[in-house]
PDB file of N, CA and C in Angstrom:
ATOM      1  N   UNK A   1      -5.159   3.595  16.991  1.00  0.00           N
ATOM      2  CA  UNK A   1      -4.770   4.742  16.191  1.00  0.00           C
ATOM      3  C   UNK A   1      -3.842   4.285  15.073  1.00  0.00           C
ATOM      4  N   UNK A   2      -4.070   4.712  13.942  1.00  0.00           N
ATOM      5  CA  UNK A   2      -3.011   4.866  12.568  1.00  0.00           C
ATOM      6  C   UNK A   2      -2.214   5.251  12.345  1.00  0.00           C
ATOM      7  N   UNK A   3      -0.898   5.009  12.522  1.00  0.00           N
ATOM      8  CA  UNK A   3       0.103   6.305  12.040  1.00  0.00           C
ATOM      9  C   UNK A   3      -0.017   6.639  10.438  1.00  0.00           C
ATOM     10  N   UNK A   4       0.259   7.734  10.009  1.00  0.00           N
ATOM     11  CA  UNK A   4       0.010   8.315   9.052  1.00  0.00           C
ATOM     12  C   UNK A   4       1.334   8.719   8.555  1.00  0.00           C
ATOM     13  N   UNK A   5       2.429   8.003   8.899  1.00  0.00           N
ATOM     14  CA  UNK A   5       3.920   8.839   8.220  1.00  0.00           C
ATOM     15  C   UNK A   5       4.148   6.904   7.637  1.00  0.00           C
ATOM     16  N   UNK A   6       4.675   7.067   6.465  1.00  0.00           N
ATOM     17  CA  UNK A   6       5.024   5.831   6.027  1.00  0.00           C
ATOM     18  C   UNK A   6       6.615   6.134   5.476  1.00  0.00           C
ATOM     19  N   UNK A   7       7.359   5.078   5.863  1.00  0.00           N
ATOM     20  CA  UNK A   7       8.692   5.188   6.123  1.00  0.00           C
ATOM     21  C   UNK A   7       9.462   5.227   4.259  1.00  0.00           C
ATOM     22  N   UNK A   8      10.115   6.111   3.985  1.00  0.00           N
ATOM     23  CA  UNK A   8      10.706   5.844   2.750  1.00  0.00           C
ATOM     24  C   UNK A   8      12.215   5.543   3.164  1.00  0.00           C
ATOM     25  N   UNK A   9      12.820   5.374   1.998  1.00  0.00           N
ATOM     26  CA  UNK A   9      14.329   4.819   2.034  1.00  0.00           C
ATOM     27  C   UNK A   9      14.941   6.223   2.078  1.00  0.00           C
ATOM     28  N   UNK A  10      16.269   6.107   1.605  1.00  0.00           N
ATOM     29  CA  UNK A  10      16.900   7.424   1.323  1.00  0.00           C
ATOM     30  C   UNK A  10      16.430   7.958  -0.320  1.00  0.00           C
ATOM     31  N   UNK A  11      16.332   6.763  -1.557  1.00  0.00           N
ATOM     32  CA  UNK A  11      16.108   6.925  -2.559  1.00  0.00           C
ATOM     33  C   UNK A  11      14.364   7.762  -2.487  1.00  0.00           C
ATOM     34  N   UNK A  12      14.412   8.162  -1.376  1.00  0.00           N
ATOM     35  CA  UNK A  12      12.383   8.420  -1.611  1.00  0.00           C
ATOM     36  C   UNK A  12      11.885   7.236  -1.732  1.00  0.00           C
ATOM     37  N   UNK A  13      11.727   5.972  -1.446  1.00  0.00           N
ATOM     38  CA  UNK A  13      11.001   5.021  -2.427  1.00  0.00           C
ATOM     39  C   UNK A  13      10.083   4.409  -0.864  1.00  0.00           C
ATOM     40  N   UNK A  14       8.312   3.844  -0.889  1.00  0.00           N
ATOM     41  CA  UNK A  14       8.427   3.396  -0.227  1.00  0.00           C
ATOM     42  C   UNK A  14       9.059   2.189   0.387  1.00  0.00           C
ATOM     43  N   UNK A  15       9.172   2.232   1.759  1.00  0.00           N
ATOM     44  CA  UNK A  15       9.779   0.934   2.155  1.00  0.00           C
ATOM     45  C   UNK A  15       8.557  -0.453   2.621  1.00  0.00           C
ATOM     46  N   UNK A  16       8.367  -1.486   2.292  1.00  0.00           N
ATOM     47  CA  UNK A  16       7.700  -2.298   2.326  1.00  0.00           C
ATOM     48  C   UNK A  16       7.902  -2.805   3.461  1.00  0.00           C
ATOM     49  N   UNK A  17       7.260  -3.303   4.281  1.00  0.00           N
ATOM     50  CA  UNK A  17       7.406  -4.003   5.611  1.00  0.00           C
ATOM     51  C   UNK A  17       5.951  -4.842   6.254  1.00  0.00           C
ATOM     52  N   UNK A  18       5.829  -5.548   7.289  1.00  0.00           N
ATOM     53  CA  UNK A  18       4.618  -6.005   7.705  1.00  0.00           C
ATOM     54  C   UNK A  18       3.804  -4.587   8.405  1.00  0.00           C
ATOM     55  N   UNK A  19       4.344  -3.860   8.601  1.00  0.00           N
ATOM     56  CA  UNK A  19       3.320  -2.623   9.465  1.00  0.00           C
ATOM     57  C   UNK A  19       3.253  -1.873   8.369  1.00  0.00           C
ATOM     58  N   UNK A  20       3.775  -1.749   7.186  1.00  0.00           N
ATOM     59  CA  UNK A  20       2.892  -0.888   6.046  1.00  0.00           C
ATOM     60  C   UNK A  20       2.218  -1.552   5.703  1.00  0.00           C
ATOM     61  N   UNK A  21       2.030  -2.644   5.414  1.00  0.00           N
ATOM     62  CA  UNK A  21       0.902  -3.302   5.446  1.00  0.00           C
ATOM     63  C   UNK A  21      -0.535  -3.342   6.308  1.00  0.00           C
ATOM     64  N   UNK A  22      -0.129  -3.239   7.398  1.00  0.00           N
ATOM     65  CA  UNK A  22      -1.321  -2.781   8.627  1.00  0.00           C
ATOM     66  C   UNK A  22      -1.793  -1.736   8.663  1.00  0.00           C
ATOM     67  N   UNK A  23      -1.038  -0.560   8.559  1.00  0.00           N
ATOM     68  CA  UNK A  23      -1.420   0.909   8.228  1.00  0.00           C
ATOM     69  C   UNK A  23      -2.247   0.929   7.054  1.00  0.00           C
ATOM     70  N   UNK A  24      -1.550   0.459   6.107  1.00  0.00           N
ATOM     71  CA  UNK A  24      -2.673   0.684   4.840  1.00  0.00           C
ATOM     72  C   UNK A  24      -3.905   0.188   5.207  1.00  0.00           C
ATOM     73  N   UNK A  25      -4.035  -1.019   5.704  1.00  0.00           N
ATOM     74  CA  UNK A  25      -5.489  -1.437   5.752  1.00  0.00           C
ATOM     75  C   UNK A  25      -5.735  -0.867   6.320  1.00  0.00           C
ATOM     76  N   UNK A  26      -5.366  -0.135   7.792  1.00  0.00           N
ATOM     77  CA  UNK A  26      -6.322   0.448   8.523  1.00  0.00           C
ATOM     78  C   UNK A  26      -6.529   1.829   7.860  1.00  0.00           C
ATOM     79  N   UNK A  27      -5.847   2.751   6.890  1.00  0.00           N
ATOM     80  CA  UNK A  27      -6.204   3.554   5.991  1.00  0.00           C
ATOM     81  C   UNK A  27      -7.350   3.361   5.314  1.00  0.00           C
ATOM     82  N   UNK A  28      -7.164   2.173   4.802  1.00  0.00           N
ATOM     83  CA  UNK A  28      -8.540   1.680   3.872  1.00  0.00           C
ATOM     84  C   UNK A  28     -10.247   1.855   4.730  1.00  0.00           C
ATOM     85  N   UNK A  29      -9.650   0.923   5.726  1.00  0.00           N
ATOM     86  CA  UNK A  29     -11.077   0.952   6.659  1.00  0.00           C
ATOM     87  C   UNK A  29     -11.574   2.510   7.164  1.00  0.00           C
ATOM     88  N   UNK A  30     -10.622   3.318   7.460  1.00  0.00           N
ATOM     89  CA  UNK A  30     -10.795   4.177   8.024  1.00  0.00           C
ATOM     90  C   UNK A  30     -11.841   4.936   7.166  1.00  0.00           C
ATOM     91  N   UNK A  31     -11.223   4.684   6.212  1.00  0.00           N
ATOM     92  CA  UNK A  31     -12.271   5.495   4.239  1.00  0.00           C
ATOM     93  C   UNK A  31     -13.697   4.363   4.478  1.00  0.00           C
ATOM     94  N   UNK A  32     -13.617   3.254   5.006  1.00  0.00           N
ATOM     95  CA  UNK A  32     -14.814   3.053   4.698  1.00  0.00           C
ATOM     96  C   UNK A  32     -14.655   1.959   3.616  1.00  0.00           C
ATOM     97  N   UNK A  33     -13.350   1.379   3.445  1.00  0.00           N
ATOM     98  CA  UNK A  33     -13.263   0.809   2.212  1.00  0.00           C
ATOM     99  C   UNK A  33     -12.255  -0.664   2.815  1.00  0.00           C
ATOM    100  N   UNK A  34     -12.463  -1.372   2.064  1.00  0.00           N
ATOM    101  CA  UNK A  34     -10.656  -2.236   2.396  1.00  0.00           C
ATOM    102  C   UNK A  34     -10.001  -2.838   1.030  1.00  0.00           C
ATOM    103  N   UNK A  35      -9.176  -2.789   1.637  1.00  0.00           N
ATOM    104  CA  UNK A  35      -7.530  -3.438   0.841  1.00  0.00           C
ATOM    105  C   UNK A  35      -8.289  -4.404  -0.485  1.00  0.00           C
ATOM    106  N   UNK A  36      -9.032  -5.147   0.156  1.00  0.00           N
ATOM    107  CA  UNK A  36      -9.491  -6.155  -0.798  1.00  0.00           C
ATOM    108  C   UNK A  36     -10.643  -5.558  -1.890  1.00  0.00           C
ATOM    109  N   UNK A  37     -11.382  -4.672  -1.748  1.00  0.00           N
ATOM    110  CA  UNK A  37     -11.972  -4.330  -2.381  1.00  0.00           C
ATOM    111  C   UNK A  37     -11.197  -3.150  -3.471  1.00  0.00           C
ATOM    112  N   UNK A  38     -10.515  -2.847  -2.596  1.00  0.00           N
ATOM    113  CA  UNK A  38      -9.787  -1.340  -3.554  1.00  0.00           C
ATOM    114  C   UNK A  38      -8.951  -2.276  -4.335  1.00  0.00           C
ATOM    115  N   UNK A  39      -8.345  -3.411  -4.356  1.00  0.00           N
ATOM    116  CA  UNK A  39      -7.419  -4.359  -5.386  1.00  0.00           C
ATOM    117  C   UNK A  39      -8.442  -4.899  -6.328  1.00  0.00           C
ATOM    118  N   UNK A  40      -9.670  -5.243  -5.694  1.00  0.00           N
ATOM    119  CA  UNK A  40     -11.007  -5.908  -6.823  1.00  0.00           C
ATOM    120  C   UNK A  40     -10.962  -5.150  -8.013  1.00  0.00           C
ATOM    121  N   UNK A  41     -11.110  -3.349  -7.548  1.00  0.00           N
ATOM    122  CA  UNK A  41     -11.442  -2.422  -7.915  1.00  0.00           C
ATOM    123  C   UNK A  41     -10.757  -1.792  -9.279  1.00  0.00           C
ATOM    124  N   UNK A  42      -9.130  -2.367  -8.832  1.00  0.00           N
ATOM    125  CA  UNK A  42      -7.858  -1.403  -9.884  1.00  0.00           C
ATOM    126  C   UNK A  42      -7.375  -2.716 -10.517  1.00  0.00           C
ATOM    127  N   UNK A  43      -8.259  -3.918 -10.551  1.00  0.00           N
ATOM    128  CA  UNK A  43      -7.278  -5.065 -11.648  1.00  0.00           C
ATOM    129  C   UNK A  43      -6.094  -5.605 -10.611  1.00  0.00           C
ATOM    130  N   UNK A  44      -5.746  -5.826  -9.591  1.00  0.00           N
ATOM    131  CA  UNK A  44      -4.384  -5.991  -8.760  1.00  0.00           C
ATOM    132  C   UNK A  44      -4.919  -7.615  -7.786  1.00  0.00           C
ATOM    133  N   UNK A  45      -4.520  -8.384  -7.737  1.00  0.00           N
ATOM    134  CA  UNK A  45      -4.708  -9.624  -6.919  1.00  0.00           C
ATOM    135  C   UNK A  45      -4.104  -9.339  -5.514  1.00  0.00           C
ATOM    136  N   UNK A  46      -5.047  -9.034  -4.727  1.00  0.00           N
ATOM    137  CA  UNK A  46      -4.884  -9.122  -2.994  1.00  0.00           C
ATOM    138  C   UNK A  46      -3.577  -9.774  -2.740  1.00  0.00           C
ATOM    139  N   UNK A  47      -3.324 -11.086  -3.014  1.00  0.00           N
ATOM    140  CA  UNK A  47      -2.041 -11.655  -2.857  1.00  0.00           C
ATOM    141  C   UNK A  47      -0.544 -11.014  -3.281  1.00  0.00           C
ATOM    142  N   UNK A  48      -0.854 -10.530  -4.196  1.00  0.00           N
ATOM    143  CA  UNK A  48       0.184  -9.734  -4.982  1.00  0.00           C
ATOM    144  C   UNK A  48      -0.069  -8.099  -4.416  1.00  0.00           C
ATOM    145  N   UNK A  49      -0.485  -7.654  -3.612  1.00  0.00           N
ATOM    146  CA  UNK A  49      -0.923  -6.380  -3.100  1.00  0.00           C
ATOM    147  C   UNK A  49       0.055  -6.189  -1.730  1.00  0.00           C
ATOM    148  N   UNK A  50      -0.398  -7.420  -1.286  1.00  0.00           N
ATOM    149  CA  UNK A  50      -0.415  -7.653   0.254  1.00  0.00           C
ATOM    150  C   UNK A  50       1.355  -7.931   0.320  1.00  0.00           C
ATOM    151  N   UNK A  51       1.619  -8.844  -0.911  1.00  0.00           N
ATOM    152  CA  UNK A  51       3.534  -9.093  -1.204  1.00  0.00           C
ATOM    153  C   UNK A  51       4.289  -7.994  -1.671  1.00  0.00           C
ATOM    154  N   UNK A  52       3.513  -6.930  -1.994  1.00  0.00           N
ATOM    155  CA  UNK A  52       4.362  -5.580  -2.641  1.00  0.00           C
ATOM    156  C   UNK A  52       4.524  -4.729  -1.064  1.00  0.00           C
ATOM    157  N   UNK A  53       3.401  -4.403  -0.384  1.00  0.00           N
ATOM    158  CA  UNK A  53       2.943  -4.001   0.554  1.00  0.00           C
ATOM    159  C   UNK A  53       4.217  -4.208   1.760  1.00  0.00           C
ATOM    160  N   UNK A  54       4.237  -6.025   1.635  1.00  0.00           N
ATOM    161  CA  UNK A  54       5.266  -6.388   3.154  1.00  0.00           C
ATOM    162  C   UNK A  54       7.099  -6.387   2.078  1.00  0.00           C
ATOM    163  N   UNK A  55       6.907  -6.098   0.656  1.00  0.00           N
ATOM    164  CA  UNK A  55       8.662  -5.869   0.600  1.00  0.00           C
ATOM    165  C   UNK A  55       9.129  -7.402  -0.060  1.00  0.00           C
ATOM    166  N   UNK A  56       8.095  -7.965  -0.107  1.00  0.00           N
ATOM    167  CA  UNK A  56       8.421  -9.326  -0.989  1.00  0.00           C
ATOM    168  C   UNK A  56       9.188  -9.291  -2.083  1.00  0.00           C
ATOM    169  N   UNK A  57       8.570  -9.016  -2.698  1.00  0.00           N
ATOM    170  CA  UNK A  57       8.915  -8.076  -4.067  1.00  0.00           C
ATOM    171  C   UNK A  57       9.141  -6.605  -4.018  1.00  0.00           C
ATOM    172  N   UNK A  58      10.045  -6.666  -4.908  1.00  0.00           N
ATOM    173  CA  UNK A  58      10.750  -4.951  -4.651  1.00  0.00           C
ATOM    174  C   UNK A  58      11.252  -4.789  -6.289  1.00  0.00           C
ATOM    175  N   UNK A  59      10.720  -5.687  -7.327  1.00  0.00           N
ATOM    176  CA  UNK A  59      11.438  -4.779  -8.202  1.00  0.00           C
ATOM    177  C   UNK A  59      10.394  -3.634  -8.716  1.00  0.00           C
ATOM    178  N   UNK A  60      10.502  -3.214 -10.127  1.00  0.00           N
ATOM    179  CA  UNK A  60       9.872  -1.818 -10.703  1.00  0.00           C
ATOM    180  C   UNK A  60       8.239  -1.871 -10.524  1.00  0.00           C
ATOM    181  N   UNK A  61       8.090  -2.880 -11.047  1.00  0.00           N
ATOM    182  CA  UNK A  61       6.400  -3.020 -11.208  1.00  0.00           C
ATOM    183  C   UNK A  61       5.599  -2.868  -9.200  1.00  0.00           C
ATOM    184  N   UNK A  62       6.560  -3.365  -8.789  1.00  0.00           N
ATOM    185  CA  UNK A  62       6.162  -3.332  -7.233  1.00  0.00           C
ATOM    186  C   UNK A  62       5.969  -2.208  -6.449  1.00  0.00           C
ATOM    187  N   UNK A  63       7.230  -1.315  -6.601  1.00  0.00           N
ATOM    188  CA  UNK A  63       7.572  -0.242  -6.388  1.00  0.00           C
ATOM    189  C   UNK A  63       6.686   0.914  -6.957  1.00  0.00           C
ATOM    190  N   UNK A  64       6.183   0.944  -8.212  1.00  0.00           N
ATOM    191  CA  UNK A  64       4.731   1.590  -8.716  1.00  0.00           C
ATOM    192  C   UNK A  64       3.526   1.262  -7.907  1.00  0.00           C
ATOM    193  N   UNK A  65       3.638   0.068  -8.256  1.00  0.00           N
ATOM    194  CA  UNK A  65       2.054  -0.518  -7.105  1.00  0.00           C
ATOM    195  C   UNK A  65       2.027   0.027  -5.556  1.00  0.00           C
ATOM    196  N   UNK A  66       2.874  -0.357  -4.756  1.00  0.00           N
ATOM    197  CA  UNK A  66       3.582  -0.127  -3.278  1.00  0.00           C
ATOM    198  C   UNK A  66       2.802   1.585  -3.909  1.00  0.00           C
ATOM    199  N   UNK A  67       3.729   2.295  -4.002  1.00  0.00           N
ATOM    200  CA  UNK A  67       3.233   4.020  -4.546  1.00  0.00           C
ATOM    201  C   UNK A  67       1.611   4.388  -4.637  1.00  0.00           C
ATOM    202  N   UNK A  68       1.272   3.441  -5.407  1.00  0.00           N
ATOM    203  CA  UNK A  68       0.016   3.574  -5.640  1.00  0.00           C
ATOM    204  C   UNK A  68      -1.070   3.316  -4.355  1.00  0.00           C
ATOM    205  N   UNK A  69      -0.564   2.177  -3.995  1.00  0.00           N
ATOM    206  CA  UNK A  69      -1.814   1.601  -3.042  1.00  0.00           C
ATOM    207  C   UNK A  69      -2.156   2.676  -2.067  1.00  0.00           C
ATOM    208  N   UNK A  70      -0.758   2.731  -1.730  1.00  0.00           N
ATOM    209  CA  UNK A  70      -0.366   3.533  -0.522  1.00  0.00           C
ATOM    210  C   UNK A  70      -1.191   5.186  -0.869  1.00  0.00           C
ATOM    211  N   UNK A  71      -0.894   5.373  -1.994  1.00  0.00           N
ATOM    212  CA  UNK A  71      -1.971   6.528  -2.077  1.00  0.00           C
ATOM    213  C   UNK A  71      -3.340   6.781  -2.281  1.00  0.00           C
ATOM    214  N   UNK A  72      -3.978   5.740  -2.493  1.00  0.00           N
ATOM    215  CA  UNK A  72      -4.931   5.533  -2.620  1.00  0.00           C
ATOM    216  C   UNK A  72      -5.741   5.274  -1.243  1.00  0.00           C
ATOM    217  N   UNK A  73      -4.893   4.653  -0.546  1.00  0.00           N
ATOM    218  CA  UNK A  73      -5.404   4.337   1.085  1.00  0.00           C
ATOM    219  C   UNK A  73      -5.431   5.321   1.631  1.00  0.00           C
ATOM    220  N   UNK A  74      -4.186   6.483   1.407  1.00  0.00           N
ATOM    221  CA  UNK A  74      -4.575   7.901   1.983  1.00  0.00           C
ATOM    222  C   UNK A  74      -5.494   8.954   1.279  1.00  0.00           C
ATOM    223  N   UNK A  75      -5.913   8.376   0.321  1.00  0.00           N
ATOM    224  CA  UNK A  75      -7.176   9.275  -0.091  1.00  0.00           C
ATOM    225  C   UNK A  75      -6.870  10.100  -1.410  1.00  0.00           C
ATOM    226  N   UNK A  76      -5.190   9.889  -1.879  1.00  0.00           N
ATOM    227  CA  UNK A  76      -4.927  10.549  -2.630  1.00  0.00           C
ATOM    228  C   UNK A  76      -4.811   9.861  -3.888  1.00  0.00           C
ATOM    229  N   UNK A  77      -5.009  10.879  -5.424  1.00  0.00           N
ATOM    230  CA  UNK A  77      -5.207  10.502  -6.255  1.00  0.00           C
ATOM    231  C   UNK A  77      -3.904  10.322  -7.232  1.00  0.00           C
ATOM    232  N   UNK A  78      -3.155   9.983  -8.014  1.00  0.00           N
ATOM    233  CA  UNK A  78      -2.180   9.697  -8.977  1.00  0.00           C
ATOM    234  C   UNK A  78      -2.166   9.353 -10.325  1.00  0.00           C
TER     235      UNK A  78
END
């Protein structure tokens, strides 16, 4: 099973970690889709997806992406 609540900070912002990372993919699959293809898809390098994802990187550009992916894995549009 997926959990479906993804953890923000106090600022609202998501928080990056190794299990948002797992959730998302299993978001992805769940659609029928994965991580790697939906990054093929929007211009974004898997490597650099997967480092925004676990909190590697945290400055601005990350923090958009992180936002994005994450909505996109839940189905939603931005």
């Amino acid at each position: 099973m997926i959990p479906q609540e993804i953890k923000t900070s106090d600022k609202n912002e998501i928080q990056g970690s190794i299990e948002l990372l797992k959730n998302v993919r299993g978001l992805f699959l769940q659609r029928g889709e994965s991580l790697s293809s939906w990054c093929t898809a929007n211009g974004i390098r898997l490597q650099n997806a997967c480092a925004y994802l676990k909190g590697e990187r945290n400055g601005e550009v990350a923090k958009q992406w992180r936002v994005r992916i994450v909505a996109a894995a839940k189905g939603l549009k931005i």
